[in-house]
C-alpha atoms as a PDB file:
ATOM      1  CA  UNK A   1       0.000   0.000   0.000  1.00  0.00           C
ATOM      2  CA  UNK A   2       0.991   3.625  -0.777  1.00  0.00           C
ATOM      3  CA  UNK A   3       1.932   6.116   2.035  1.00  0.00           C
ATOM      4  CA  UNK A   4      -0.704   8.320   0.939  1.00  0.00           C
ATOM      5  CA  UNK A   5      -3.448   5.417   0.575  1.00  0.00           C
ATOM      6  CA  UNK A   6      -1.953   4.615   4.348  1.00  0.00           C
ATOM      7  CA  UNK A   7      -2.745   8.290   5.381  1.00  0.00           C
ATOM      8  CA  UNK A   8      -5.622   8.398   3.787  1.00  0.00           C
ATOM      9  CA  UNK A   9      -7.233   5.388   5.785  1.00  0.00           C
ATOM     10  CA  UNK A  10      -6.277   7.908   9.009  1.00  0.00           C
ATOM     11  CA  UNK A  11      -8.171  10.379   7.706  1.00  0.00           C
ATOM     12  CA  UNK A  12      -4.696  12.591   7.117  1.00  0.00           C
ATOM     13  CA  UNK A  13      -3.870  14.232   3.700  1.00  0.00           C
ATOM     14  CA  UNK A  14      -0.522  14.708   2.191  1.00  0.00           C
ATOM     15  CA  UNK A  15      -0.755  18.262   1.275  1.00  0.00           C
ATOM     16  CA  UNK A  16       3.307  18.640  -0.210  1.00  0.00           C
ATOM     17  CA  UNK A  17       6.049  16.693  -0.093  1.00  0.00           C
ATOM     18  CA  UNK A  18       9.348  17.668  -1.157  1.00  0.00           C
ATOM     19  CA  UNK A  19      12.801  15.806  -1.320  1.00  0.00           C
ATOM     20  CA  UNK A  20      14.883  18.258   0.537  1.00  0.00           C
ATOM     21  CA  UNK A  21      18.509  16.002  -0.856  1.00  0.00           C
ATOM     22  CA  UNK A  22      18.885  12.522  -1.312  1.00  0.00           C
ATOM     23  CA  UNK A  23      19.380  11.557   2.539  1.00  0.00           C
ATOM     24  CA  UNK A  24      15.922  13.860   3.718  1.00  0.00           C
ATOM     25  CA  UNK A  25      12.408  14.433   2.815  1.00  0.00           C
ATOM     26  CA  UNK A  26       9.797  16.745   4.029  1.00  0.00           C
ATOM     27  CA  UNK A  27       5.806  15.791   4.764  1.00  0.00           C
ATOM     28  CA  UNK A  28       3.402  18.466   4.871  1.00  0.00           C
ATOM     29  CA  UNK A  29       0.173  16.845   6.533  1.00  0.00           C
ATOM     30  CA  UNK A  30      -3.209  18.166   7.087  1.00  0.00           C
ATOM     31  CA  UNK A  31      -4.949  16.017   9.771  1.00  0.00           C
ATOM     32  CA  UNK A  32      -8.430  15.633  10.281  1.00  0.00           C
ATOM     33  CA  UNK A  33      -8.524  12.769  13.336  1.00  0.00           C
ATOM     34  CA  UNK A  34      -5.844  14.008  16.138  1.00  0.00           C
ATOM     35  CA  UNK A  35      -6.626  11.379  18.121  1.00  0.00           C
ATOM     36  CA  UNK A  36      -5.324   8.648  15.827  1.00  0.00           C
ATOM     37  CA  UNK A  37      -3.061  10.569  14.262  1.00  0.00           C
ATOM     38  CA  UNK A  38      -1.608  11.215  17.863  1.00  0.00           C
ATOM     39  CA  UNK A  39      -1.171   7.364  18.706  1.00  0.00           C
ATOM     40  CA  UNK A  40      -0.012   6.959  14.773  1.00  0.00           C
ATOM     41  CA  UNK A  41       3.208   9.729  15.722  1.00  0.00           C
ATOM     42  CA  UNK A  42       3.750   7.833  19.327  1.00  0.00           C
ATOM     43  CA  UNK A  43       3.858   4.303  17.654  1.00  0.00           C
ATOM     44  CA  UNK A  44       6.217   6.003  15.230  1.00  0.00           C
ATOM     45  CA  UNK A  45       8.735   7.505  17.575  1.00  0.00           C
ATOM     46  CA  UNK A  46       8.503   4.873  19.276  1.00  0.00           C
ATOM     47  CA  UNK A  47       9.723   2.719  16.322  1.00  0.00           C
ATOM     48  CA  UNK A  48      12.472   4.787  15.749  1.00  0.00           C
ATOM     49  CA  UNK A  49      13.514   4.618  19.316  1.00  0.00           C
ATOM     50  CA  UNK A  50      13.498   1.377  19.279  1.00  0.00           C
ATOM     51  CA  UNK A  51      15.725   0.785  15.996  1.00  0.00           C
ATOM     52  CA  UNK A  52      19.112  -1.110  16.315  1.00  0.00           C
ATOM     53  CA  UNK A  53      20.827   0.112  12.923  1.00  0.00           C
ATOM     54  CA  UNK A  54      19.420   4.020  13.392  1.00  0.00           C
ATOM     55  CA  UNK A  55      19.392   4.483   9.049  1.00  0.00           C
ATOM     56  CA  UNK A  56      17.115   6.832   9.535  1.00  0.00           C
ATOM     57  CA  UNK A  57      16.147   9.321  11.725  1.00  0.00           C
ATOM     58  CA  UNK A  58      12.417  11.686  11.907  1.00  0.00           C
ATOM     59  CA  UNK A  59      11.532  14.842  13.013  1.00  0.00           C
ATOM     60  CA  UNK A  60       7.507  15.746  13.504  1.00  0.00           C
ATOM     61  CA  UNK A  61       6.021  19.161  14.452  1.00  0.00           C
ATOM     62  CA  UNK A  62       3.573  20.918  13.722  1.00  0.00           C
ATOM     63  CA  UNK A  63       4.180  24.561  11.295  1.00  0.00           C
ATOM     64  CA  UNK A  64       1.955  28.029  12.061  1.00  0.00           C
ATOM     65  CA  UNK A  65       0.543  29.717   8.994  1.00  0.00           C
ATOM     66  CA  UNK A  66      -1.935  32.900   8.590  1.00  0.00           C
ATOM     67  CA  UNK A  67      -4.924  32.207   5.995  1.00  0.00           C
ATOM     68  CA  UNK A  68      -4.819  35.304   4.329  1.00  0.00           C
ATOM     69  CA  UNK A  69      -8.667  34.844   3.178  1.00  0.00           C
ATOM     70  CA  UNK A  70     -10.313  34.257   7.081  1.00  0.00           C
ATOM     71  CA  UNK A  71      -7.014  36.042   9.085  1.00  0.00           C
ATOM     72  CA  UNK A  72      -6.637  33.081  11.145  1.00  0.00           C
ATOM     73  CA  UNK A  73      -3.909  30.355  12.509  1.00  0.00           C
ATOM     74  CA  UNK A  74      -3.983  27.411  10.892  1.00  0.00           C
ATOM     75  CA  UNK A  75      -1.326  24.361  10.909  1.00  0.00           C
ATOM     76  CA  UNK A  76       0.160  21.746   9.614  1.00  0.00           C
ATOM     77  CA  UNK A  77       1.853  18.967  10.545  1.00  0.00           C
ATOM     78  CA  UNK A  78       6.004  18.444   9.149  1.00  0.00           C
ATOM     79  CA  UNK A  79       7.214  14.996   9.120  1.00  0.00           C
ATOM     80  CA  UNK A  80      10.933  15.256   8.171  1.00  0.00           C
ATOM     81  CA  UNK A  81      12.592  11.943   7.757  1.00  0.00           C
ATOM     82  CA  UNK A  82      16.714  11.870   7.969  1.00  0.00           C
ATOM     83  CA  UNK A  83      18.876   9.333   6.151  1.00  0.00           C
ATOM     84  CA  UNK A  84      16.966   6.488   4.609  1.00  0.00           C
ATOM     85  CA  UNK A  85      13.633   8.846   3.888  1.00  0.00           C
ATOM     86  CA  UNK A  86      12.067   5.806   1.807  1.00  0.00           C
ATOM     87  CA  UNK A  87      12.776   3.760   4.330  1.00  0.00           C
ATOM     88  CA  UNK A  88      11.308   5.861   6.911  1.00  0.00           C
ATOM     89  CA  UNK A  89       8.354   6.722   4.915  1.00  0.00           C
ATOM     90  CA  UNK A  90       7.630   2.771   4.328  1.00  0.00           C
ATOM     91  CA  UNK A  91       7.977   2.529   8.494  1.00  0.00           C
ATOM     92  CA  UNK A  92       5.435   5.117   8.822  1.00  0.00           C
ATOM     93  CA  UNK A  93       2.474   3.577   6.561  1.00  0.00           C
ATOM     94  CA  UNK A  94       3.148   0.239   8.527  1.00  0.00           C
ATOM     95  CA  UNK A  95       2.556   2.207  11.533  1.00  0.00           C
ATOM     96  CA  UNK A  96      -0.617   3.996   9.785  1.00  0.00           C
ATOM     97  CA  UNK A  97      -2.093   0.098   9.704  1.00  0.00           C
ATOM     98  CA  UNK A  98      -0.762  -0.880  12.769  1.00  0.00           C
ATOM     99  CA  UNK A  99      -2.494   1.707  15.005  1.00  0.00           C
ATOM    100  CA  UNK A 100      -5.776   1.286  12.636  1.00  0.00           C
ATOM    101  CA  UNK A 101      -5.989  -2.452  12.985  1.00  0.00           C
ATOM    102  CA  UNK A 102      -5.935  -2.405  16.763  1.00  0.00           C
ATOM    103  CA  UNK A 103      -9.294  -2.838  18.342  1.00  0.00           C
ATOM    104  CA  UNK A 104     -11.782  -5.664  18.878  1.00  0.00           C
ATOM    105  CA  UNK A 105     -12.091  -7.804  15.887  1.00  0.00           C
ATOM    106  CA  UNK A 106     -15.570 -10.018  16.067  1.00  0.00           C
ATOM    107  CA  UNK A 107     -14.089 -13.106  14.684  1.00  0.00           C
ATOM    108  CA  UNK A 108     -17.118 -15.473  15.307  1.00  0.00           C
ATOM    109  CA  UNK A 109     -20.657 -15.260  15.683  1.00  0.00           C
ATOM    110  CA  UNK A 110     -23.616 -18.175  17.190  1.00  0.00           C
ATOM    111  CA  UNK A 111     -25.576 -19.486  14.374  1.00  0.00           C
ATOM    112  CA  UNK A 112     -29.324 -19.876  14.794  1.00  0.00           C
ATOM    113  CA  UNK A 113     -31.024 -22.844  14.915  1.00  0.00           C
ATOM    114  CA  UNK A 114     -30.517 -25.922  16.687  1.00  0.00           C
ATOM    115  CA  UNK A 115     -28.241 -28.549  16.615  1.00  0.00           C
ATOM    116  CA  UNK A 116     -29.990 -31.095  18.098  1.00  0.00           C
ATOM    117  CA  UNK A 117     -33.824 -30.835  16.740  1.00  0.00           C
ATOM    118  CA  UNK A 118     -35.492 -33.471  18.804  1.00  0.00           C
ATOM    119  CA  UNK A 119     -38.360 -31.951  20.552  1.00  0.00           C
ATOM    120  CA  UNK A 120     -37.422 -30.280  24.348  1.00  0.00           C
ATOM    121  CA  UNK A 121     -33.744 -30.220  22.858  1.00  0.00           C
ATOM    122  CA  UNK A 122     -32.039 -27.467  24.469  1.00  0.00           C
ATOM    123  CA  UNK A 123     -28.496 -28.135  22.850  1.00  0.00           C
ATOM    124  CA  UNK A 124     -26.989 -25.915  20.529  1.00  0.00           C
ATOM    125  CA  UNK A 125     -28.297 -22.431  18.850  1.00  0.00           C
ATOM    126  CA  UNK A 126     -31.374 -20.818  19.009  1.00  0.00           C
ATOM    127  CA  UNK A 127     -33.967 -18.339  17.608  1.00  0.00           C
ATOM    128  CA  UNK A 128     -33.594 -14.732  19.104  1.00  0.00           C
ATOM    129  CA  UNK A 129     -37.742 -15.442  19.926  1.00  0.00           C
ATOM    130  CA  UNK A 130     -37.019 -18.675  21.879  1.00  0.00           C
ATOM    131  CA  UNK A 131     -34.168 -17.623  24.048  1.00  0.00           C
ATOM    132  CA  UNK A 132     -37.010 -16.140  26.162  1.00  0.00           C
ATOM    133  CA  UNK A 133     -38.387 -18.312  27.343  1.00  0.00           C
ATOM    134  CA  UNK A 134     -35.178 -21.147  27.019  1.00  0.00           C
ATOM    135  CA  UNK A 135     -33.535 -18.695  30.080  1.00  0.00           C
ATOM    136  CA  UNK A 136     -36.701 -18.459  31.804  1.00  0.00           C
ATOM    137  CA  UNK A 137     -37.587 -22.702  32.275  1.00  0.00           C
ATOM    138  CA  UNK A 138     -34.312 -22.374  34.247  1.00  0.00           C
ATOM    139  CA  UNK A 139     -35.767 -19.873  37.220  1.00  0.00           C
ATOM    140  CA  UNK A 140     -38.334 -20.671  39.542  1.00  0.00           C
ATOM    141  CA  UNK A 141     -40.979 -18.440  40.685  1.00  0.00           C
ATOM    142  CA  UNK A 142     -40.314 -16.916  44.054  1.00  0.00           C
ATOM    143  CA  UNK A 143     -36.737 -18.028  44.600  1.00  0.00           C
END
């Protein structure tokens, strides 16, 4: 998968990117989800940190600007990767999935019907309208 397709899937848009030399490229980003995009920069320093050959190195901030149309402060977010920036850039989409893909993943569901369909069979799946009254034959009035 493309970095940008990566991004994208974070809801965070490449705005320009620029290849400042052959060892270091720059990242403009406009984000629209901090939240993930704030666990997507921790997992990535953090990946960095943890490197043992240190190709590469990354710098992320965020850069001021005034919108000349509304007079306001907006931002953007500079990722500027050191050394091996294809490298870096590939370590950063993995990241992008990595941090998506976490979560609770429903990976089976009960089946309706039964498995057993002799009559007063309670083994195996049933209905939604006959768990009713299945729980209930198990409870005795006034206890």
């Amino acid at each position: 998968m493309r970095l940008d397709q990566a991004l994208g899937r974070c809801s965070t848009e490449i705005v320009t990117q620029k290849q400042d030399s052959a060892g270091s490229a720059t990242l403009m980003l406009r984000v629209k989800d901090p939240a993930v995009w704030a666990e997507v920069v921790r997992e990535y320093l953090i990946t960095q940190d943890s490197l043992a050959d240190k190709k590469w190195s990354v710098d992320i901030s965020r850069v001021y600007f005034l919108d000349t149309t509304s007079k306001s402060v907006r931002y953007l977010w500079r990722v500027v990767m050191k050394g091996a920036p294809k490298d870096a850039a590939e370590v950063l989409g993995q990241t992008v999935i990595r941090v998506l893909s976490q979560g609770v993943e429903v990976t089976s569901q009960p089946l309706v019907g039964r498995v057993d369909t002799a009559p007063g069979s309670t083994k195996g799946a049933h209905s939604i309208g006959a768990a009713s009254g299945l729980v209930a034959q198990h409870f005795k009035v006034g206890t």
